[in-house]
C-alpha atoms as a PDB file:
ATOM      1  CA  UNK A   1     -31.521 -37.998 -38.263  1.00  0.00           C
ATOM      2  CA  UNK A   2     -33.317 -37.753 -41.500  1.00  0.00           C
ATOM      3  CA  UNK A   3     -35.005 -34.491 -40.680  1.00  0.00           C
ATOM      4  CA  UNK A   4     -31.340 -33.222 -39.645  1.00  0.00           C
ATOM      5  CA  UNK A   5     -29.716 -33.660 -42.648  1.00  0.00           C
ATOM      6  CA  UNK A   6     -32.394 -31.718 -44.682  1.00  0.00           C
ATOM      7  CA  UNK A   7     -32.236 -28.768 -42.251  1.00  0.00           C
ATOM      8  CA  UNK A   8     -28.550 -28.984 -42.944  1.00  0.00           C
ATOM      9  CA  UNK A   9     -27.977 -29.268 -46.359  1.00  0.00           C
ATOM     10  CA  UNK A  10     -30.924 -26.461 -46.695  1.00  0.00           C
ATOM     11  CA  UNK A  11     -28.952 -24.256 -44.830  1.00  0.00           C
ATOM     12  CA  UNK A  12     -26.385 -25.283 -47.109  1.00  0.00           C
ATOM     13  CA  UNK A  13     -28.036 -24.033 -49.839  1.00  0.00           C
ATOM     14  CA  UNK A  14     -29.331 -20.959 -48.506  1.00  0.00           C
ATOM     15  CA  UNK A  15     -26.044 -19.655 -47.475  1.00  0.00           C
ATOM     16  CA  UNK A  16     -24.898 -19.967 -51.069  1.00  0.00           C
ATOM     17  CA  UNK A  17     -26.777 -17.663 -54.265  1.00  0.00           C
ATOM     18  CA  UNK A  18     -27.865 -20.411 -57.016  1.00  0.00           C
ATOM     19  CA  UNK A  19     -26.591 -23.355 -55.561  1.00  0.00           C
ATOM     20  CA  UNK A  20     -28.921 -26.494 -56.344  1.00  0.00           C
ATOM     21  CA  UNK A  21     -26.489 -29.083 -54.665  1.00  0.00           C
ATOM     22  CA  UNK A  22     -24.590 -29.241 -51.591  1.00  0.00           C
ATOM     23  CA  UNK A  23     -20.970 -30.375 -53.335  1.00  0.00           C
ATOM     24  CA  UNK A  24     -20.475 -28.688 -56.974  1.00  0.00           C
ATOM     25  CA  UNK A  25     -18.806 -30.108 -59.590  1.00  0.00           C
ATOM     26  CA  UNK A  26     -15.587 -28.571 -60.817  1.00  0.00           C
ATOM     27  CA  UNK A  27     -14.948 -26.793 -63.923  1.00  0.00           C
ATOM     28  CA  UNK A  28     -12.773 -24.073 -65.392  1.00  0.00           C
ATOM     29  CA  UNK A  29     -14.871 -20.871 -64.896  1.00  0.00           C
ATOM     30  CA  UNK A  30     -15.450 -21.281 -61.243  1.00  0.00           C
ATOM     31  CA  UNK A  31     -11.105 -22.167 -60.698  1.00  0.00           C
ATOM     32  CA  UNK A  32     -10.903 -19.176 -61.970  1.00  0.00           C
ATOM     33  CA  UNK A  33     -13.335 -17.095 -60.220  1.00  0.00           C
ATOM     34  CA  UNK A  34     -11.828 -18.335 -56.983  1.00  0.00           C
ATOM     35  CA  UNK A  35      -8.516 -17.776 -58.237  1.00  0.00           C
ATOM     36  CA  UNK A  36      -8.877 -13.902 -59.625  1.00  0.00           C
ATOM     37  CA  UNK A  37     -11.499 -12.680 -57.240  1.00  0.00           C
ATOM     38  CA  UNK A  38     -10.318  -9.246 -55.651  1.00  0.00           C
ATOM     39  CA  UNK A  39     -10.362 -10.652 -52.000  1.00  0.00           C
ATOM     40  CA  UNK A  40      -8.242 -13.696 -52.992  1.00  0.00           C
ATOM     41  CA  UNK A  41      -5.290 -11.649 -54.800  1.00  0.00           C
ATOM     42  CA  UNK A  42      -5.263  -8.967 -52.035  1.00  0.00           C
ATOM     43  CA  UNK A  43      -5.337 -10.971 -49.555  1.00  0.00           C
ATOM     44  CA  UNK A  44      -2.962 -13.730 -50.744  1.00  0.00           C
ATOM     45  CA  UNK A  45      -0.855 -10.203 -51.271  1.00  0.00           C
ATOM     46  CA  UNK A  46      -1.028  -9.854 -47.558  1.00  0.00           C
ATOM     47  CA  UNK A  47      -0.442 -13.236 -46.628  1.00  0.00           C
ATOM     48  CA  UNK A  48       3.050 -13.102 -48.862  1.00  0.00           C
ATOM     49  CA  UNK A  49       3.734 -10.262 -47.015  1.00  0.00           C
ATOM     50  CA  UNK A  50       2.902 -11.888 -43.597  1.00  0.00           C
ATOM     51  CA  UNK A  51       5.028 -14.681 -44.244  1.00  0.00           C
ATOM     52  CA  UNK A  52       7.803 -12.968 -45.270  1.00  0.00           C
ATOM     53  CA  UNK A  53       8.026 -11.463 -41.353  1.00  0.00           C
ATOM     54  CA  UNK A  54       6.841 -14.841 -39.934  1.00  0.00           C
ATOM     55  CA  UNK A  55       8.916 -17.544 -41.123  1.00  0.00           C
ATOM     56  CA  UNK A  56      11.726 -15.487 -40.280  1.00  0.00           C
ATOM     57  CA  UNK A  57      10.383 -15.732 -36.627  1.00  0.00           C
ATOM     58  CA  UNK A  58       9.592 -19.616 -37.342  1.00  0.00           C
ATOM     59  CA  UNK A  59      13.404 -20.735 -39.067  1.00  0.00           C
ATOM     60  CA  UNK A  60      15.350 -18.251 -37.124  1.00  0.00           C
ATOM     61  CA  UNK A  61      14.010 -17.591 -33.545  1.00  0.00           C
ATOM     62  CA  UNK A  62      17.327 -19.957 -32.098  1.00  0.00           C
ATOM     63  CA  UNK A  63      19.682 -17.398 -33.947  1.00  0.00           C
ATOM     64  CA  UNK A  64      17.770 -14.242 -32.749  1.00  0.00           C
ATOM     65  CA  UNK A  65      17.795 -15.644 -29.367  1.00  0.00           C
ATOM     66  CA  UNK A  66      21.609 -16.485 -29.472  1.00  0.00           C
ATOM     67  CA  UNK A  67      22.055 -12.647 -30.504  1.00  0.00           C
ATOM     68  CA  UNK A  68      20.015 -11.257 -27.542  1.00  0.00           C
ATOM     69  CA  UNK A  69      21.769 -12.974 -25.481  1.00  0.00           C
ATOM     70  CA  UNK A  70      24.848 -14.276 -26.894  1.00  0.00           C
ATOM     71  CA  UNK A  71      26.629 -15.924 -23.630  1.00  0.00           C
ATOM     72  CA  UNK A  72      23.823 -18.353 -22.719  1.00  0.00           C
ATOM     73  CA  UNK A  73      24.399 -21.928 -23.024  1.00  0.00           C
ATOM     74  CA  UNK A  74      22.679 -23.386 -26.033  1.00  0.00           C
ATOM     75  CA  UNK A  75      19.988 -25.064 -24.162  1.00  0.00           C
ATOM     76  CA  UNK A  76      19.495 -21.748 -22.462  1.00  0.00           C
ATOM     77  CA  UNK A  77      18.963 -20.458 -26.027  1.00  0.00           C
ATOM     78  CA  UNK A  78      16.541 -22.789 -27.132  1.00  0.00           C
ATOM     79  CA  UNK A  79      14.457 -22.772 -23.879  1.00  0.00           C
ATOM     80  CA  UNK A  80      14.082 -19.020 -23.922  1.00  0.00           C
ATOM     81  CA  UNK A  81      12.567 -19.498 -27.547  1.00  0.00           C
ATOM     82  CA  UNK A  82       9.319 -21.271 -26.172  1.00  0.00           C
ATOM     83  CA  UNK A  83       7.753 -18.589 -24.375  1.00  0.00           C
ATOM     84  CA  UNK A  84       7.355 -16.527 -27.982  1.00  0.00           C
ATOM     85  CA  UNK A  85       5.589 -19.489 -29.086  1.00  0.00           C
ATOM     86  CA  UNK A  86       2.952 -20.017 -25.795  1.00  0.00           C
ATOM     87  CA  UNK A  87       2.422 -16.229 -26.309  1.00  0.00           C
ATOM     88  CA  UNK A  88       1.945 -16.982 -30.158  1.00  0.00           C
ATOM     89  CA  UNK A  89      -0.651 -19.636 -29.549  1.00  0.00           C
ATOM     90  CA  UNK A  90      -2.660 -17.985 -27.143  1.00  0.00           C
ATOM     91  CA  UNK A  91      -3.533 -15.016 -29.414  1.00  0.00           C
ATOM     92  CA  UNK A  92      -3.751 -16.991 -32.656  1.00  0.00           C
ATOM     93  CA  UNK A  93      -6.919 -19.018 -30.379  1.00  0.00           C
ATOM     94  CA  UNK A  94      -8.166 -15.665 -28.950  1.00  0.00           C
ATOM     95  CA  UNK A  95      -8.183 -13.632 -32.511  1.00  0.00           C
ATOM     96  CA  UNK A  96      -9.779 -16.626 -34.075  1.00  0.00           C
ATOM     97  CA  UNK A  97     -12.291 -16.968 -31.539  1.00  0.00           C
ATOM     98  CA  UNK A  98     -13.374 -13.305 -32.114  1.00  0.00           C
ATOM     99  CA  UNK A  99     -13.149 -13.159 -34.983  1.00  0.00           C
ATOM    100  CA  UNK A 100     -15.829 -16.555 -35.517  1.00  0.00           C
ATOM    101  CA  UNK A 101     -18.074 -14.634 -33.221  1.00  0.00           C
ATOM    102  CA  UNK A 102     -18.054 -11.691 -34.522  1.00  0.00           C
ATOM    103  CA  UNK A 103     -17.786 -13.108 -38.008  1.00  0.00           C
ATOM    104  CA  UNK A 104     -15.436 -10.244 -39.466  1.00  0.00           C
ATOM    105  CA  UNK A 105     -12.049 -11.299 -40.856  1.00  0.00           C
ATOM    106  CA  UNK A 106     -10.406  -8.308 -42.755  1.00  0.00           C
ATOM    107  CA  UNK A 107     -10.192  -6.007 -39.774  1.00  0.00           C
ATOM    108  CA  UNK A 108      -8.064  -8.398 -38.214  1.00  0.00           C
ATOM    109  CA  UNK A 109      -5.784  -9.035 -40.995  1.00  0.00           C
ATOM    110  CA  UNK A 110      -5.161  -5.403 -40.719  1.00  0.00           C
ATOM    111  CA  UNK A 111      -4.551  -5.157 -36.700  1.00  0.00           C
ATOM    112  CA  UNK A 112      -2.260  -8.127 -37.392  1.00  0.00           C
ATOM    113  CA  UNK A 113       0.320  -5.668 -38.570  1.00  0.00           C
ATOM    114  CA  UNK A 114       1.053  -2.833 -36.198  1.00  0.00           C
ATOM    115  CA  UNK A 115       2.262  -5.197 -33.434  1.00  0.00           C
ATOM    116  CA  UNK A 116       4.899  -6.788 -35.148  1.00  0.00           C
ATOM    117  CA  UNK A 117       6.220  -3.601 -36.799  1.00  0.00           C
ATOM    118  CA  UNK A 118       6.584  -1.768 -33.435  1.00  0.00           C
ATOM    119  CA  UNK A 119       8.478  -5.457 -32.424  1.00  0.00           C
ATOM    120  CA  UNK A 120      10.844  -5.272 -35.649  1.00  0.00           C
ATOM    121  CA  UNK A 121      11.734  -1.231 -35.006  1.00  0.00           C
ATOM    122  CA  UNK A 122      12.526  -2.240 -31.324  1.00  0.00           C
ATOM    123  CA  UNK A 123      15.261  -4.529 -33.035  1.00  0.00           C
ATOM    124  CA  UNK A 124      16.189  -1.813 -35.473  1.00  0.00           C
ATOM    125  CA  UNK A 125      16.797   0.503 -32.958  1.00  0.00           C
ATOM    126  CA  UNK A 126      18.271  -0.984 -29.650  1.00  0.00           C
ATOM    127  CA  UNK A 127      20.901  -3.481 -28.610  1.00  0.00           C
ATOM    128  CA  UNK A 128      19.283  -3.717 -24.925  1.00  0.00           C
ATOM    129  CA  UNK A 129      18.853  -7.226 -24.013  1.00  0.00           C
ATOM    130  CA  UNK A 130      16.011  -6.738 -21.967  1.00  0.00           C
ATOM    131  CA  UNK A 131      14.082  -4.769 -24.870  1.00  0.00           C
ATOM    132  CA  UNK A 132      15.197  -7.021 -27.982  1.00  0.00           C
ATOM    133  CA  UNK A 133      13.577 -10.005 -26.367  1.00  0.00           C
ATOM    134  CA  UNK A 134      10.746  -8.326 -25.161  1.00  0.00           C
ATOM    135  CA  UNK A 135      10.308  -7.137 -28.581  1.00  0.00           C
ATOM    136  CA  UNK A 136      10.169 -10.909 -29.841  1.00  0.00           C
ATOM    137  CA  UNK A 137       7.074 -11.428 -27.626  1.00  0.00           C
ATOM    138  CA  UNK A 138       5.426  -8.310 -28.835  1.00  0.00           C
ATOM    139  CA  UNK A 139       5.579  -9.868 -32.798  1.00  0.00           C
ATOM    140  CA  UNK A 140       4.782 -13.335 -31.830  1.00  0.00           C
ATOM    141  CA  UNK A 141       1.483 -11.475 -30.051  1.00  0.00           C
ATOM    142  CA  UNK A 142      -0.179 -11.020 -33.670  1.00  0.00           C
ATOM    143  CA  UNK A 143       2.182 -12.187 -36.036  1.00  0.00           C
ATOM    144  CA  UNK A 144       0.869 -15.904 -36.315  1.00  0.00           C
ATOM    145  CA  UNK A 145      -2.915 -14.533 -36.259  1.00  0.00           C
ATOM    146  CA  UNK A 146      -2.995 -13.208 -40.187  1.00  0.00           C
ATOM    147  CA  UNK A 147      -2.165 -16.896 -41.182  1.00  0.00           C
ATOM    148  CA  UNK A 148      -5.143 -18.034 -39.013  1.00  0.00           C
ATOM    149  CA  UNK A 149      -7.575 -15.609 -40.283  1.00  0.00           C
ATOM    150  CA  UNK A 150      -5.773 -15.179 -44.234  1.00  0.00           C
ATOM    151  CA  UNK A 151      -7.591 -18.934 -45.158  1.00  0.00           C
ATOM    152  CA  UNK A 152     -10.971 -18.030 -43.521  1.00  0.00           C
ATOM    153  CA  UNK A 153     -11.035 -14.455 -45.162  1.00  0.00           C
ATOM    154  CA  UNK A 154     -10.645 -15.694 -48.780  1.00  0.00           C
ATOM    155  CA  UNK A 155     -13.066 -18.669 -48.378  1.00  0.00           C
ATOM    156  CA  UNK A 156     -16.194 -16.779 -47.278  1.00  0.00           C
ATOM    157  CA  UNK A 157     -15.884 -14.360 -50.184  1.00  0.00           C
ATOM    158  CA  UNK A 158     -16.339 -16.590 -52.984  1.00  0.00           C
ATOM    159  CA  UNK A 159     -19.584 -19.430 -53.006  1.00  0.00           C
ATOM    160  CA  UNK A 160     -18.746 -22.264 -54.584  1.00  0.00           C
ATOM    161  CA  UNK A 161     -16.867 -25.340 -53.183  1.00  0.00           C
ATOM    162  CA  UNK A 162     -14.526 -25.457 -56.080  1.00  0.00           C
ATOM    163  CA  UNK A 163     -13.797 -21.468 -55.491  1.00  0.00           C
ATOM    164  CA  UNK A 164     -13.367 -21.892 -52.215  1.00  0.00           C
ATOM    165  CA  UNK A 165     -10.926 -24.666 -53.091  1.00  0.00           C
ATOM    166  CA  UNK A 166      -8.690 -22.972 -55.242  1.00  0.00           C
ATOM    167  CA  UNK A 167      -9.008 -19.964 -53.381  1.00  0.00           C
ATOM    168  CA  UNK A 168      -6.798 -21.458 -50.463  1.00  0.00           C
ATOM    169  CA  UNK A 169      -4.426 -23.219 -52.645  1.00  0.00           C
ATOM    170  CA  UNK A 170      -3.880 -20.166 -54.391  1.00  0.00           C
ATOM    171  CA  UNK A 171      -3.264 -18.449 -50.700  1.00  0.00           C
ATOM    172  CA  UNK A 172      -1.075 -20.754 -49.701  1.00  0.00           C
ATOM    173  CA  UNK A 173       1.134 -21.057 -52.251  1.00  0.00           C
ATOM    174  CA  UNK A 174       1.883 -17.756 -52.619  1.00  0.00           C
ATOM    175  CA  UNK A 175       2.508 -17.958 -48.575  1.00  0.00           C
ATOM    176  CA  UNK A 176       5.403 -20.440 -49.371  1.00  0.00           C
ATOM    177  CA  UNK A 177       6.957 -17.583 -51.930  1.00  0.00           C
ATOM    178  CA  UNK A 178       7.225 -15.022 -48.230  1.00  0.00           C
ATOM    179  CA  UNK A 179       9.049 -18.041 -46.975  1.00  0.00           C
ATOM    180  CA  UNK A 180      11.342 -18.230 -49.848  1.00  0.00           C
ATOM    181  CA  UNK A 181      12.109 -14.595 -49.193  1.00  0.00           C
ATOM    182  CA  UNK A 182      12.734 -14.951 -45.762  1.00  0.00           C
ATOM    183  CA  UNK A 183      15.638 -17.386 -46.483  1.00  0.00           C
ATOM    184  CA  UNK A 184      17.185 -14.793 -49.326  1.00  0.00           C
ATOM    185  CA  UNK A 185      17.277 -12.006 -47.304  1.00  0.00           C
ATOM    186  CA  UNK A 186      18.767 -13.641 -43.715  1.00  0.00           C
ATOM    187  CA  UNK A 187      22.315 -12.602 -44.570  1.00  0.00           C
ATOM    188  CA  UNK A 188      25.142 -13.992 -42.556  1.00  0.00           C
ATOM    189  CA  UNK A 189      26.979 -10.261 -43.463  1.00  0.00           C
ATOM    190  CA  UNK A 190      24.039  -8.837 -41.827  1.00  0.00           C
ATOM    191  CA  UNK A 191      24.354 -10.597 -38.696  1.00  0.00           C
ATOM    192  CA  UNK A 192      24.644  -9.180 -35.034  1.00  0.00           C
ATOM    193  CA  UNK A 193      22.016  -6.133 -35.751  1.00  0.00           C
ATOM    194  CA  UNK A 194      20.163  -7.920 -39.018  1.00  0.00           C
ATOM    195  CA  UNK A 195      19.338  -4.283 -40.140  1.00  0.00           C
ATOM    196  CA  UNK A 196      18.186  -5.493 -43.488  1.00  0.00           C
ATOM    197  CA  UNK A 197      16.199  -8.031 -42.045  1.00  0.00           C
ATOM    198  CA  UNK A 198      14.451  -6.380 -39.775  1.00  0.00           C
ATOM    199  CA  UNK A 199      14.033  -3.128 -42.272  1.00  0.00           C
ATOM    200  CA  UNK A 200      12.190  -5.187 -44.267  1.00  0.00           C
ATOM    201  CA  UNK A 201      10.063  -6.383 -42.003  1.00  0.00           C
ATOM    202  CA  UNK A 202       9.193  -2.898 -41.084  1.00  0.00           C
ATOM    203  CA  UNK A 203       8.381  -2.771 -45.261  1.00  0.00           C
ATOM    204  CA  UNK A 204       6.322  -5.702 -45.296  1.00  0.00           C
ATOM    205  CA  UNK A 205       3.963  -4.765 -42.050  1.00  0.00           C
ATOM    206  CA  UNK A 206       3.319  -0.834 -43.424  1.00  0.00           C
ATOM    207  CA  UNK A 207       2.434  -2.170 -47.122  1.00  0.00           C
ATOM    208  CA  UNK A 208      -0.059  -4.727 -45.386  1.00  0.00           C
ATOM    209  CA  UNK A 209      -1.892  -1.639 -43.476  1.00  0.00           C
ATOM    210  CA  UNK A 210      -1.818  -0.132 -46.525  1.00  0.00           C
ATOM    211  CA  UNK A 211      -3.333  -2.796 -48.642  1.00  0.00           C
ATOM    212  CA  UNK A 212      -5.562  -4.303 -45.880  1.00  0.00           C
ATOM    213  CA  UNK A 213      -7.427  -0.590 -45.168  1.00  0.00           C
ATOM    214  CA  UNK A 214      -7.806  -0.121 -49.165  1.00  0.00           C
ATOM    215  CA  UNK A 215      -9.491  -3.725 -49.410  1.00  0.00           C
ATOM    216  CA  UNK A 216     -11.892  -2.875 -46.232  1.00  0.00           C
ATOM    217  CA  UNK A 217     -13.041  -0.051 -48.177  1.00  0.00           C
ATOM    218  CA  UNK A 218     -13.007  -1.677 -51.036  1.00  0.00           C
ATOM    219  CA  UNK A 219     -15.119  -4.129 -49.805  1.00  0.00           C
ATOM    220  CA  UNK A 220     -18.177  -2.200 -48.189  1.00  0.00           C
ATOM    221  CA  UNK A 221     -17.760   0.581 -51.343  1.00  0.00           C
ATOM    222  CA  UNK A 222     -18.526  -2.125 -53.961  1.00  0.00           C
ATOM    223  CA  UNK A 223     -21.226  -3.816 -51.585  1.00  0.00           C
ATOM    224  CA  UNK A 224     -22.946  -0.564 -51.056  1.00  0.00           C
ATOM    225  CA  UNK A 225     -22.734  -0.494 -55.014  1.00  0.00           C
ATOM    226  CA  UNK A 226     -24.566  -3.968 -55.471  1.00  0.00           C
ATOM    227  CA  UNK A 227     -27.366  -2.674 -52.971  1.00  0.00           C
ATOM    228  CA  UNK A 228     -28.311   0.091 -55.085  1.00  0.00           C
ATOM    229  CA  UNK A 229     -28.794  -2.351 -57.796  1.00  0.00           C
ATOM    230  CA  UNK A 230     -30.921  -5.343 -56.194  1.00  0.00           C
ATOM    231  CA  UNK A 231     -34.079  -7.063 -56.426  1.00  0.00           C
ATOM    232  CA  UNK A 232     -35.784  -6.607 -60.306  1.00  0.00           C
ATOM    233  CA  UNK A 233     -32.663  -4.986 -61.339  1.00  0.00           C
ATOM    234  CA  UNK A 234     -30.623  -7.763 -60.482  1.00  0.00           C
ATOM    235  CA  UNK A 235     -32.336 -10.239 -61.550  1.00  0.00           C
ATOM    236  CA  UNK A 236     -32.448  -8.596 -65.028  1.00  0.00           C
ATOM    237  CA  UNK A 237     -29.428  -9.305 -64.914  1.00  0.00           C
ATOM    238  CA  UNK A 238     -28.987 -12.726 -64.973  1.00  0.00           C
ATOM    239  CA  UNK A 239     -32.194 -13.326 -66.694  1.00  0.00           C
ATOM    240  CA  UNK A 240     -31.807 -15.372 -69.660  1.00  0.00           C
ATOM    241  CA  UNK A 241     -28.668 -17.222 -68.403  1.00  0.00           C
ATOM    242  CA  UNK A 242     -28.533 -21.133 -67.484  1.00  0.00           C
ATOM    243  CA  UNK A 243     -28.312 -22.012 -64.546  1.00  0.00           C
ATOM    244  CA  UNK A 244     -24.758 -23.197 -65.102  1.00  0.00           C
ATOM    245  CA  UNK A 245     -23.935 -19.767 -66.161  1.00  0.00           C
ATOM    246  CA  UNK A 246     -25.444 -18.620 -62.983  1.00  0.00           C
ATOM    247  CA  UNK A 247     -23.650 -20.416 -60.678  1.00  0.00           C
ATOM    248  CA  UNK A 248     -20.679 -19.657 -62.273  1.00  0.00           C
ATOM    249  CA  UNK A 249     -20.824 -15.969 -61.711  1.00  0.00           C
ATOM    250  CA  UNK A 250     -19.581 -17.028 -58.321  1.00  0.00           C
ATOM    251  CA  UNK A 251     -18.689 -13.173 -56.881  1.00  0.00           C
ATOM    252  CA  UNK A 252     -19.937 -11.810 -59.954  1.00  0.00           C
ATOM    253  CA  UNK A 253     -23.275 -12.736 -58.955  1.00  0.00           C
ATOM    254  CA  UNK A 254     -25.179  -9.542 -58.528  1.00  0.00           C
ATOM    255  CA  UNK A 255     -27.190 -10.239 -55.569  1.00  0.00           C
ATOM    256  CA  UNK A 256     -23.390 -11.277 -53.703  1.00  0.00           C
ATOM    257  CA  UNK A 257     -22.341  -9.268 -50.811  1.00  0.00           C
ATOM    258  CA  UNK A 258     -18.495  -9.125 -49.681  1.00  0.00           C
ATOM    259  CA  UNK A 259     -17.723 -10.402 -46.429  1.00  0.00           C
ATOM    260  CA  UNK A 260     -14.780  -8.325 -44.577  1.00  0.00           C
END
């Protein structure tokens, strides 16, 4: 059990540049290097985004139901909302999966996007029944899988604990903002079609291509950068700091490689 726990915490260690302990104490510099890293404030950009289109789905499926079909019964309405959700689950599972075994995050909070646009033009641009509701199956496909993935993708791109920390508060609480927007912008004056609603939807899924693809290439341009500039030049660079100051460098570090 012994010999376990030393392979563990040694792993520990190795998976993280200048890390002397397994749990870090907090302090100021590494809050904010979790909370201003590049990957944190894009993503938490796309996860603001994300929620924007999602909580709508998650407060308002009943009353997009009841306009598809408007002369079911009310338990007829709610029932026809849990097949979305099965749908939902089953892909947020399967991305995640994937995405642990192939241990790439960004790509997927990219793909996340296209789905659930192509869902939100069907509602822009047909009253069909048939096609309206099958367009609520095609968003809840991918549009619960950024939220799954947003967490995972801004914790393995800073090092230490406290980083990581503050890096998922940070991502969540700008989440709760998209949710705030969601409720401003669900207009009872915009009812029957919701053609404000679902425009911005449209908005929100093209500006988190956009940003997603720039912070892919972001990501492997900047690592590409740091491996021209590693072993003897690297460590010139942190040569004559503490180790404190090393460990703080969190991302900074030279010898750090983004994960996408």
């Amino acid at each position: 059990m012994a010999e376990e726990k030393t392979t563990a915490i040694n792993r520990i260690k190795s998976e993280r540049l200048a890390v002397t302990s397994v749990v870090d104490k907090m302090n100021i510099q590494k809050l904010k290097k979790g909370m201003l890293s590049p990957i944190t404030m894009g993503t938490v950009s796309l996860f603001l985004l994300n929620n924007v289109k999602v909580l709508r789905i998650s407060f308002f499926l009943p009353t997009i139901v009841r306009t598809v079909y408007p002369g079911r019964t009310t338990i007829q309405q709610h029932l026809l909302t849990a097949p979305p959700y099965i749908i939902g689950t089953f892909f947020v599972l399967f991305v995640f999966i994937v995405s642990w075994r192939i241990d790439r995050g960004q790509i997927f909070l990219i793909l996340a996007a296209p789905t659930v646009l192509i869902g939100y033009a069907v509602f822009l641009g047909t009253m069909s029944a048939q096609a309206r509701y099958g367009a609520i199956f095609i968003k809840c496909s991918s549009a619960f899988t950024l939220g799954s993935i947003a967490n995972a993708n801004v914790s393995a791109n800073v090092i230490s604990d406290t980083s990581r920390a503050i890096a998922m508060e940070t991502n969540v609480m700008f989440g709760n903002v998209g949710g705030l927007n969601t409720t401003w912008t669900h207009l009872a004056t915009d009812a029957a079609g919701y053609h404000i609603r679902n425009g911005i939807n449209i908005a929100c899924c093209a500006v988190i291509m956009v940003i997603g693809t720039v912070m892919l290439f972001s990501m492997k341009a900047d690592s590409k950068k740091r491996d021209r500039v590693s072993g003897p030049e690297a460590e010139e660079k942190v040569t004559g700091m503490t180790m404190q100051e090393v460990q703080d460098l969190d991302w900074k570090h030279p010898s750090f490689r983004w994960r996408p």
